[in-house]
C-alpha atoms as a PDB file:
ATOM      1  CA  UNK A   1       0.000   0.000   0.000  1.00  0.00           C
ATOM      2  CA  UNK A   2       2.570   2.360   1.179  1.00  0.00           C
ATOM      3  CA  UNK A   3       4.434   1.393  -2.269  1.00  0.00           C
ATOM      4  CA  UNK A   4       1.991   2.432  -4.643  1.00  0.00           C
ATOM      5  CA  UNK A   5       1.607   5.923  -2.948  1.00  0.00           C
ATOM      6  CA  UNK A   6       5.422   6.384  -2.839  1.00  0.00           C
ATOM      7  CA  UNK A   7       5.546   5.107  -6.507  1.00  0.00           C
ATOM      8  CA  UNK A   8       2.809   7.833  -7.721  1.00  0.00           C
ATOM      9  CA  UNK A   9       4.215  10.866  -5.973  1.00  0.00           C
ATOM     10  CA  UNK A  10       7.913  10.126  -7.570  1.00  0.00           C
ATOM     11  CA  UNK A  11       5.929   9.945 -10.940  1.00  0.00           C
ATOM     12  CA  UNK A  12       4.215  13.384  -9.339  1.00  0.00           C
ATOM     13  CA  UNK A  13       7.218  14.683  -8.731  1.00  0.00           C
ATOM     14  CA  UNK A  14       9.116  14.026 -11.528  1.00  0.00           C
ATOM     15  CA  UNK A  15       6.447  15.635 -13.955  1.00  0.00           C
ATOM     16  CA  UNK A  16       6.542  18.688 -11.632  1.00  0.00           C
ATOM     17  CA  UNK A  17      10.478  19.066 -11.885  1.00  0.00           C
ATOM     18  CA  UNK A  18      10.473  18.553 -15.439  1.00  0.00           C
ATOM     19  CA  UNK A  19       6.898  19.816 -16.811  1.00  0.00           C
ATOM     20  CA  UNK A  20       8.324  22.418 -19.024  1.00  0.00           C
ATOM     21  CA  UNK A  21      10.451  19.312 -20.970  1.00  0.00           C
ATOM     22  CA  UNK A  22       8.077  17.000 -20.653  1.00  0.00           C
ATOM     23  CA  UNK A  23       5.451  19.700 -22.272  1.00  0.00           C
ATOM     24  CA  UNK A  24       7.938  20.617 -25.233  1.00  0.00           C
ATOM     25  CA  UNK A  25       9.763  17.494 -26.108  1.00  0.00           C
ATOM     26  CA  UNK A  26       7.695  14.316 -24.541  1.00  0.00           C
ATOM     27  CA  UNK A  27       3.949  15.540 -24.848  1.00  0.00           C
ATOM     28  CA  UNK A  28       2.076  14.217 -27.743  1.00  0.00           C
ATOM     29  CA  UNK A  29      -0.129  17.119 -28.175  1.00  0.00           C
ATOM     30  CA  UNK A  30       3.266  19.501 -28.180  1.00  0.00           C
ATOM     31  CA  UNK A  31       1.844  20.277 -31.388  1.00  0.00           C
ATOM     32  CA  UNK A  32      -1.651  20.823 -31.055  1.00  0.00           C
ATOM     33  CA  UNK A  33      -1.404  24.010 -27.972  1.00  0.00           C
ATOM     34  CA  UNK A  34      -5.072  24.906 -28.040  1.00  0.00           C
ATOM     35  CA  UNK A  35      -5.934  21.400 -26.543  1.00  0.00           C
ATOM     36  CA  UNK A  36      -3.429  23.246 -23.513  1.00  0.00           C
ATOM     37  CA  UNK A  37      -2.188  19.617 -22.471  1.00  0.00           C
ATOM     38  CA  UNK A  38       0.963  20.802 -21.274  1.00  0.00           C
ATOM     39  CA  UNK A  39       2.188  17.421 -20.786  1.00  0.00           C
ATOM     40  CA  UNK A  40      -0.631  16.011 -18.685  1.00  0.00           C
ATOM     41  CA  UNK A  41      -0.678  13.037 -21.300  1.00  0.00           C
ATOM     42  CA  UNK A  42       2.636  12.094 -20.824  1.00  0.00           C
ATOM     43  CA  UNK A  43       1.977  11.955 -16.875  1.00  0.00           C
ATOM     44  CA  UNK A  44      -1.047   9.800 -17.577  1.00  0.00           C
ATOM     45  CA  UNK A  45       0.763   7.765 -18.922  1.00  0.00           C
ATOM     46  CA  UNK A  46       3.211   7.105 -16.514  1.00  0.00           C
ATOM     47  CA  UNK A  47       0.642   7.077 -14.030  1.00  0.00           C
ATOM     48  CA  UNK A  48      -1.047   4.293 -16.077  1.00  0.00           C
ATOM     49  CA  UNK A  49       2.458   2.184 -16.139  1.00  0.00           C
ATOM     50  CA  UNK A  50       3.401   2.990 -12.651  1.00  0.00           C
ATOM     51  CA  UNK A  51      -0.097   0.952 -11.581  1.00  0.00           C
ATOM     52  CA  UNK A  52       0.688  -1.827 -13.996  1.00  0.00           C
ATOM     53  CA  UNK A  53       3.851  -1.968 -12.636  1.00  0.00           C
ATOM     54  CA  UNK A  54       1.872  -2.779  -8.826  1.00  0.00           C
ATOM     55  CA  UNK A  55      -0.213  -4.708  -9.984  1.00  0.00           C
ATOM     56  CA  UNK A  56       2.111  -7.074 -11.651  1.00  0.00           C
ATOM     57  CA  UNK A  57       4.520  -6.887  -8.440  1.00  0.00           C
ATOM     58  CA  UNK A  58       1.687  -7.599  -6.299  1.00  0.00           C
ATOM     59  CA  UNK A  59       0.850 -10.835  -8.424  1.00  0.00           C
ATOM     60  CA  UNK A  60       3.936 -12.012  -8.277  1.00  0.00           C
ATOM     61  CA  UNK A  61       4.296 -11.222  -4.529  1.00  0.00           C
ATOM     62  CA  UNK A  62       1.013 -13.073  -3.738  1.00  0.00           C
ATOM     63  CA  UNK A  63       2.381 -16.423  -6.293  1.00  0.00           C
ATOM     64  CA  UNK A  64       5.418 -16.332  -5.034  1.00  0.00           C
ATOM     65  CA  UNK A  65       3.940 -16.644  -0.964  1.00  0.00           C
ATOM     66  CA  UNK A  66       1.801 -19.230  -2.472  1.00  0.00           C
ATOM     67  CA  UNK A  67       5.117 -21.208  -3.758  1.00  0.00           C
ATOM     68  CA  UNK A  68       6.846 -20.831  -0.237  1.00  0.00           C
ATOM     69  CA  UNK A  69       3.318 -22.230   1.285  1.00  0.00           C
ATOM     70  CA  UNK A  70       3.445 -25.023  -1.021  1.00  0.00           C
ATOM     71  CA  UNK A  71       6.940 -25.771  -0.518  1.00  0.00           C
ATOM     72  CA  UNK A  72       6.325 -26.053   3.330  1.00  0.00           C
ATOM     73  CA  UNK A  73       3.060 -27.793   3.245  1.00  0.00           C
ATOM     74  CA  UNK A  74       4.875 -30.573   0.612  1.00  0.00           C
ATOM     75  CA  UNK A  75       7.907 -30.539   3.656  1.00  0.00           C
ATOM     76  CA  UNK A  76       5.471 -31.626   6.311  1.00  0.00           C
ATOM     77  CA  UNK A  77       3.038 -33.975   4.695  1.00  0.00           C
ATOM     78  CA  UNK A  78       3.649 -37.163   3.897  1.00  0.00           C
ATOM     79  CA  UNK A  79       1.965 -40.410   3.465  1.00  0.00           C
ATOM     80  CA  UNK A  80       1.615 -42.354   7.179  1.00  0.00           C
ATOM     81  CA  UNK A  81       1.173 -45.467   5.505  1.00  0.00           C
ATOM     82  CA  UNK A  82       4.272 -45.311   3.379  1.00  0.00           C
ATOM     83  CA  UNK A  83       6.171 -43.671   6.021  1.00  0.00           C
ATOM     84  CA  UNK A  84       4.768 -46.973   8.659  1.00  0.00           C
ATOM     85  CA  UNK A  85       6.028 -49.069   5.808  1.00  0.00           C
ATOM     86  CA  UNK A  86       9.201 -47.805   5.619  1.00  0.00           C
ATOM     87  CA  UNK A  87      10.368 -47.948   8.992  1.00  0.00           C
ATOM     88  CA  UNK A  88       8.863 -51.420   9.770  1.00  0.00           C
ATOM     89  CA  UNK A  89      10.527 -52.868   6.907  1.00  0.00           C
ATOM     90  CA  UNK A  90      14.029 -54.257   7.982  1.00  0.00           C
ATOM     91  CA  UNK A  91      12.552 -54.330  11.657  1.00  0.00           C
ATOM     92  CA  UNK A  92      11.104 -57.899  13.307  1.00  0.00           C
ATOM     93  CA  UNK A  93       8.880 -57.329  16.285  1.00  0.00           C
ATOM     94  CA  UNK A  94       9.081 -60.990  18.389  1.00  0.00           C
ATOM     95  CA  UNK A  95       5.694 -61.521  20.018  1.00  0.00           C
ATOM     96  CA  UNK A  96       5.295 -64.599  21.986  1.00  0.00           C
ATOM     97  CA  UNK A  97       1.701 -65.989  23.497  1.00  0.00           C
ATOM     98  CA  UNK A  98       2.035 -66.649  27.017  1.00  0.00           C
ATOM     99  CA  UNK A  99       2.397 -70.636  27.809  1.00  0.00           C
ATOM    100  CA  UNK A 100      -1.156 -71.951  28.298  1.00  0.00           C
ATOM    101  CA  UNK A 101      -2.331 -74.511  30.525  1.00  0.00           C
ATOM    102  CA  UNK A 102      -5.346 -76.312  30.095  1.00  0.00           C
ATOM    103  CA  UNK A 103      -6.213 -77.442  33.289  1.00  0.00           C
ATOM    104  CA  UNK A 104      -9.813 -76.504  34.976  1.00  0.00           C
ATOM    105  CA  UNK A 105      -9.494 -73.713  37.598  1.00  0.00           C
ATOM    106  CA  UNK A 106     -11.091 -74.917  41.283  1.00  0.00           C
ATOM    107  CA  UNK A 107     -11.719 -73.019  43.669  1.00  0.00           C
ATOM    108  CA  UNK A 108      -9.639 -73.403  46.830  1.00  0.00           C
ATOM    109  CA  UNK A 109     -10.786 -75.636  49.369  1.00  0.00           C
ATOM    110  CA  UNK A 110     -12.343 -74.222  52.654  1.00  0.00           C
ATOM    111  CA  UNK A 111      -9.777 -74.113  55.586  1.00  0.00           C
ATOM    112  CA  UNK A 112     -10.545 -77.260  58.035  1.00  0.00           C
ATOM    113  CA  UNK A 113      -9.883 -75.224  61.045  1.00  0.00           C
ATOM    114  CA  UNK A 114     -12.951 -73.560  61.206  1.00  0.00           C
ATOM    115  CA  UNK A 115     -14.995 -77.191  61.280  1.00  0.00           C
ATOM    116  CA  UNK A 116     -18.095 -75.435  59.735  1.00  0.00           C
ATOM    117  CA  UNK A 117     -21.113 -77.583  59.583  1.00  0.00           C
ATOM    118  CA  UNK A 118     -22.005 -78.831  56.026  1.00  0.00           C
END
């Protein structure tokens, strides 16, 4: 923002400096004095080329901030499942079942010091 002010008062300024060349040598309607242009087609023109000249700088301000968010969104994604793959492939995980026993459970048998009636 502050760029296209500061471009348009140079342009501004430099027409002010210089009106009297720009108004005998530069103006397109030098010859033509009744239209009294006095160079204000030449500073149109610069005006007009000074804007294109933001708006193309803007563009490629705003595509080149999309680049550097595509470049770090590609650096952080990745594919979990080819990533999982990767790592597990030269690694063996052991995984044992605990030894089993296939005997029926009881419960314990009630303490003969207490000599309960049955």
């Amino acid at each position: 923002m502050t760029g296209s002010s500061l471009s348009r008062f140079f342009v501004y300024a430099g027409f002010e400096m210089n009106q009297k060349y720009i108004a005998s040598v530069l103006c397109e309607n030098r010859n033509r004095p009744e239209m009294h242009c006095n160079g204000k087609c030449y500073l149109m023109k610069k005006l007009k080329q000074a804007e294109e000249k933001e708006k193309r700088q803007e563009e490629n301000n705003f595509k080149k901030g999309l680049h550097e968010i595509v470049a770090v969104y590609e650096k952080i994604s990745f594919d979990p499942i080819s990533s999982l793959l990767e790592k597990k492939k030269h690694q063996y995980i052991r995984f044992d079942l605990p030894d089993c026993s296939f005997e029926i459970l009881h419960p314990p048998p009630a303490p003969t010091y207490l000599n309960l009636p049955v």
